[in-house]
C-alpha atoms as a PDB file:
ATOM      1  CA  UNK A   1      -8.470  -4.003 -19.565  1.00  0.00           C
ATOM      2  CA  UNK A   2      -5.162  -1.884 -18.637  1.00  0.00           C
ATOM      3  CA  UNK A   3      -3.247  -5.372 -19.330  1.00  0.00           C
ATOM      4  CA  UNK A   4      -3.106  -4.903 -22.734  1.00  0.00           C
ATOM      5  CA  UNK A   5      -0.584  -1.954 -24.100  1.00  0.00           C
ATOM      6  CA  UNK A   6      -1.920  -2.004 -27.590  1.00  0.00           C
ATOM      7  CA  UNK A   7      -5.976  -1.370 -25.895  1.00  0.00           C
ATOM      8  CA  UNK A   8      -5.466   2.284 -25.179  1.00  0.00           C
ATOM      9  CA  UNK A   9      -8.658   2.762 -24.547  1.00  0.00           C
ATOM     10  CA  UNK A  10      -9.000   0.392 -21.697  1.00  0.00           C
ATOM     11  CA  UNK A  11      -7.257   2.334 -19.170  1.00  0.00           C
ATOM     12  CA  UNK A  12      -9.313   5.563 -19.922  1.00  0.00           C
ATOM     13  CA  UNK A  13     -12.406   3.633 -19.543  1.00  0.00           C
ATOM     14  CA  UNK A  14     -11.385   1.885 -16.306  1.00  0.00           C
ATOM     15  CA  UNK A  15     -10.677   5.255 -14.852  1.00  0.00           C
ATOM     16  CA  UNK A  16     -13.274   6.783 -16.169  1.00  0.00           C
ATOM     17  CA  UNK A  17     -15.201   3.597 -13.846  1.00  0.00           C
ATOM     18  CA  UNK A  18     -13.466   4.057 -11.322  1.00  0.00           C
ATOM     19  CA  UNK A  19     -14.309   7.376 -10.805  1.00  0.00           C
ATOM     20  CA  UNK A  20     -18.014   7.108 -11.377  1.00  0.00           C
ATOM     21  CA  UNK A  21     -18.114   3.956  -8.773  1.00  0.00           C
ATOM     22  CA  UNK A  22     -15.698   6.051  -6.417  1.00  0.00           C
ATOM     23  CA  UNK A  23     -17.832   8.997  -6.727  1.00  0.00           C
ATOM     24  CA  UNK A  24     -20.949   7.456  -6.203  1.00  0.00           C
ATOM     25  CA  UNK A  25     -19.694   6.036  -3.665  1.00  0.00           C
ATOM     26  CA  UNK A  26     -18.461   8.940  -1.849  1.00  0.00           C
ATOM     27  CA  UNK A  27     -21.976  11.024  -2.442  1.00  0.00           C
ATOM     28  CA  UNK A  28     -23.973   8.018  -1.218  1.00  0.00           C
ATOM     29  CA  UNK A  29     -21.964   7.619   1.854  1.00  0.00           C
ATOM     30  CA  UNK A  30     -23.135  10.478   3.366  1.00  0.00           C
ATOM     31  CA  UNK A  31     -26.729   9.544   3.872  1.00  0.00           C
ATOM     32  CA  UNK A  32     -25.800   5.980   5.140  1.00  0.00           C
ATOM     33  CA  UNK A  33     -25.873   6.095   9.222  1.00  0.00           C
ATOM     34  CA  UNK A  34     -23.305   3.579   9.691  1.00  0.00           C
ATOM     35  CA  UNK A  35     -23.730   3.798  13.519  1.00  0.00           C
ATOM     36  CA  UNK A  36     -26.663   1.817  12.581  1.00  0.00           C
ATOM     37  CA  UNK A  37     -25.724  -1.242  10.883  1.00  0.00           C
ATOM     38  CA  UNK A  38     -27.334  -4.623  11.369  1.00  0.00           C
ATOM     39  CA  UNK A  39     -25.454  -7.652  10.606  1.00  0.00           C
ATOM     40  CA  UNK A  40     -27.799 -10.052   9.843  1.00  0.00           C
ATOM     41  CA  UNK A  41     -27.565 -13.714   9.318  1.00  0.00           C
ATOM     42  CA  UNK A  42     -26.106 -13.468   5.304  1.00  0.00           C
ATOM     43  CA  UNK A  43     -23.125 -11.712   6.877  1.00  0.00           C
ATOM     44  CA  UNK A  44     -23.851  -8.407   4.958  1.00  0.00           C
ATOM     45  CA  UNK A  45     -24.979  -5.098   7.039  1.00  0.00           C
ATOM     46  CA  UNK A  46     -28.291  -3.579   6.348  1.00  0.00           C
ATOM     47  CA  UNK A  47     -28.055   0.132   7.330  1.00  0.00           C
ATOM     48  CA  UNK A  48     -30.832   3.110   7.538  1.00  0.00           C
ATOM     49  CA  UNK A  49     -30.675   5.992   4.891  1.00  0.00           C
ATOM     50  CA  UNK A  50     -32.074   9.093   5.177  1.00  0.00           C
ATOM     51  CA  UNK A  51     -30.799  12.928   6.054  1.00  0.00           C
ATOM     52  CA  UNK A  52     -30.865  15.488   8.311  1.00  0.00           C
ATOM     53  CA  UNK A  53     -31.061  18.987   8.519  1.00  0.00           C
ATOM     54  CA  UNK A  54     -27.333  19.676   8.560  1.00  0.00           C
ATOM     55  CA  UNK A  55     -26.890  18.181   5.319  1.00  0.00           C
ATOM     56  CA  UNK A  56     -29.816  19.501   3.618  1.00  0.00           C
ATOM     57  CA  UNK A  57     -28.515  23.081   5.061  1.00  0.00           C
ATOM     58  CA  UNK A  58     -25.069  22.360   3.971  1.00  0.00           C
ATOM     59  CA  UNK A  59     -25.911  21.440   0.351  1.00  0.00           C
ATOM     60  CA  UNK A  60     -28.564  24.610  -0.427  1.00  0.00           C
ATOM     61  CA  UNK A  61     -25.575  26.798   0.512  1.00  0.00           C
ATOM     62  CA  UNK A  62     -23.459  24.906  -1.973  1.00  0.00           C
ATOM     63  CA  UNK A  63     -26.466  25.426  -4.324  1.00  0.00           C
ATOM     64  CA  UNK A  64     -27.193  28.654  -3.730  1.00  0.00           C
ATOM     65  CA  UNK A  65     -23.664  30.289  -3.632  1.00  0.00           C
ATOM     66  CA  UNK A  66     -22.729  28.152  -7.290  1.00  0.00           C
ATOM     67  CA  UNK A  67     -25.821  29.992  -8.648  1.00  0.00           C
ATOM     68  CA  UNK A  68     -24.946  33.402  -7.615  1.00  0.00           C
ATOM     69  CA  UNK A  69     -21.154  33.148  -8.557  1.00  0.00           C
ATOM     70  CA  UNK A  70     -21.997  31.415 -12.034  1.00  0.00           C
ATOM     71  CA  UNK A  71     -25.284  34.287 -12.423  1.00  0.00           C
ATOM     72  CA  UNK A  72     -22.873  37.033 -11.814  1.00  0.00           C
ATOM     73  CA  UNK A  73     -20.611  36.295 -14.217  1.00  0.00           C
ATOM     74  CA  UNK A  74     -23.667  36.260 -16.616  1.00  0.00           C
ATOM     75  CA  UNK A  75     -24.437  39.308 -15.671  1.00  0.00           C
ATOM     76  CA  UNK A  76     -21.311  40.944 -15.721  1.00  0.00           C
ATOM     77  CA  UNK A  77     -20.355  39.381 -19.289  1.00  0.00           C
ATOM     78  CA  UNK A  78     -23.513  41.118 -20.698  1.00  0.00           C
ATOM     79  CA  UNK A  79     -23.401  44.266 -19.045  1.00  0.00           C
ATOM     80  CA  UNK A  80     -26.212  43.891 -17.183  1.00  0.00           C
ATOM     81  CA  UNK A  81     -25.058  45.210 -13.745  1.00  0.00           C
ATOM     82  CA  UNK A  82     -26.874  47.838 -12.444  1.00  0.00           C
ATOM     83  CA  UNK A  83     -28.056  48.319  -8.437  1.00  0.00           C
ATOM     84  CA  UNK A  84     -31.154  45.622  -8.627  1.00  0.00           C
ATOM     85  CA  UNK A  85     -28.563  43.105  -9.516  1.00  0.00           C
ATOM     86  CA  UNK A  86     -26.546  43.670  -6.758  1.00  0.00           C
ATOM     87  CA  UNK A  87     -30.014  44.197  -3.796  1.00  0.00           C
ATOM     88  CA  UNK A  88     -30.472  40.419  -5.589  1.00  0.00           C
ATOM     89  CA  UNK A  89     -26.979  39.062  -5.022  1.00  0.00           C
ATOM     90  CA  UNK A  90     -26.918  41.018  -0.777  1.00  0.00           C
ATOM     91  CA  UNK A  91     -30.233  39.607  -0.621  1.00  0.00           C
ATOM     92  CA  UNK A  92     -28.913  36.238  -1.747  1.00  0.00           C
ATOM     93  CA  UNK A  93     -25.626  36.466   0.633  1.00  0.00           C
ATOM     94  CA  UNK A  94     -27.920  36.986   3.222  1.00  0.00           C
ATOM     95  CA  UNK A  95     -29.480  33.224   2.854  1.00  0.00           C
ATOM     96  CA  UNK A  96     -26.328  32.369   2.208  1.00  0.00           C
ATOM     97  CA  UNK A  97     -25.453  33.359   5.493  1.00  0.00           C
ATOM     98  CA  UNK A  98     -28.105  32.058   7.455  1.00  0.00           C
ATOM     99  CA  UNK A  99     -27.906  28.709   5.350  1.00  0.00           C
ATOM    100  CA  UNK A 100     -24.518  28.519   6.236  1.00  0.00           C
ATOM    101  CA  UNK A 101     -25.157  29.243  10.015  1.00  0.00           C
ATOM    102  CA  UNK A 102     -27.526  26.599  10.700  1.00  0.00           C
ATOM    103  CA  UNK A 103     -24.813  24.035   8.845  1.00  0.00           C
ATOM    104  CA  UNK A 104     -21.803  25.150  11.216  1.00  0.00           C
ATOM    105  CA  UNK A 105     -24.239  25.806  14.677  1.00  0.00           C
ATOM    106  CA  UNK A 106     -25.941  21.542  13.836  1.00  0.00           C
ATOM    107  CA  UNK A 107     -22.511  20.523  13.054  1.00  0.00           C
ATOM    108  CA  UNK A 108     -20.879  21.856  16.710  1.00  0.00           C
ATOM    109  CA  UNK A 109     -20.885  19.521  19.625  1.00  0.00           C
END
């Protein structure tokens, strides 16, 4: 596909590809416990997927810290500011916070 100089496209669709697969990849890879992998007799490892805590902690804090960014713009855009827009943002800082906590204290030796 990225052989061919006069095929233009084919190089933007193999990257574009390539970074789905390598994306994938990467997000996928997180749930796989590799400490667990089985070779059986095909040669190929099975391996257990699943999550813990930690991760689900980790990725509500993403979550919940895009929202409140992205909302406050929103808010500020259209004026709507005022002081139960910002109890609602402390409030949110606060799981934050505690979201954030039980990430860094599960992720410590």
């Amino acid at each position: 596909m990225v052989d061919d100089p006069e095929a233009l496209i084919g190089r933007a669709q193999w990257s574009r590809l390539s970074a789905v697969n390598h994306v994938t990849w990467w997000g996928l890879a997180w749930a796989f416990d590799l400490s667990g992998a089985d070779t059986g007799d095909s040669g190929f490892a099975t391996v257990p997927v699943g999550t813990d805590s930690t991760k689900v902690a980790l990725q509500a804090f993403c979550i919940l810290k895009a929202l409140r960014v992205a909302a406050t713009e929103r808010v500020t855009l259209m004026g709507w500011d005022d002081a139960e827009w910002r109890e609602a943002c402390r409030a949110a800082v606060e799981h934050e916070e505690v979201l954030r906590g039980l990430a860094v204290q599960s992720a410590d030796p």
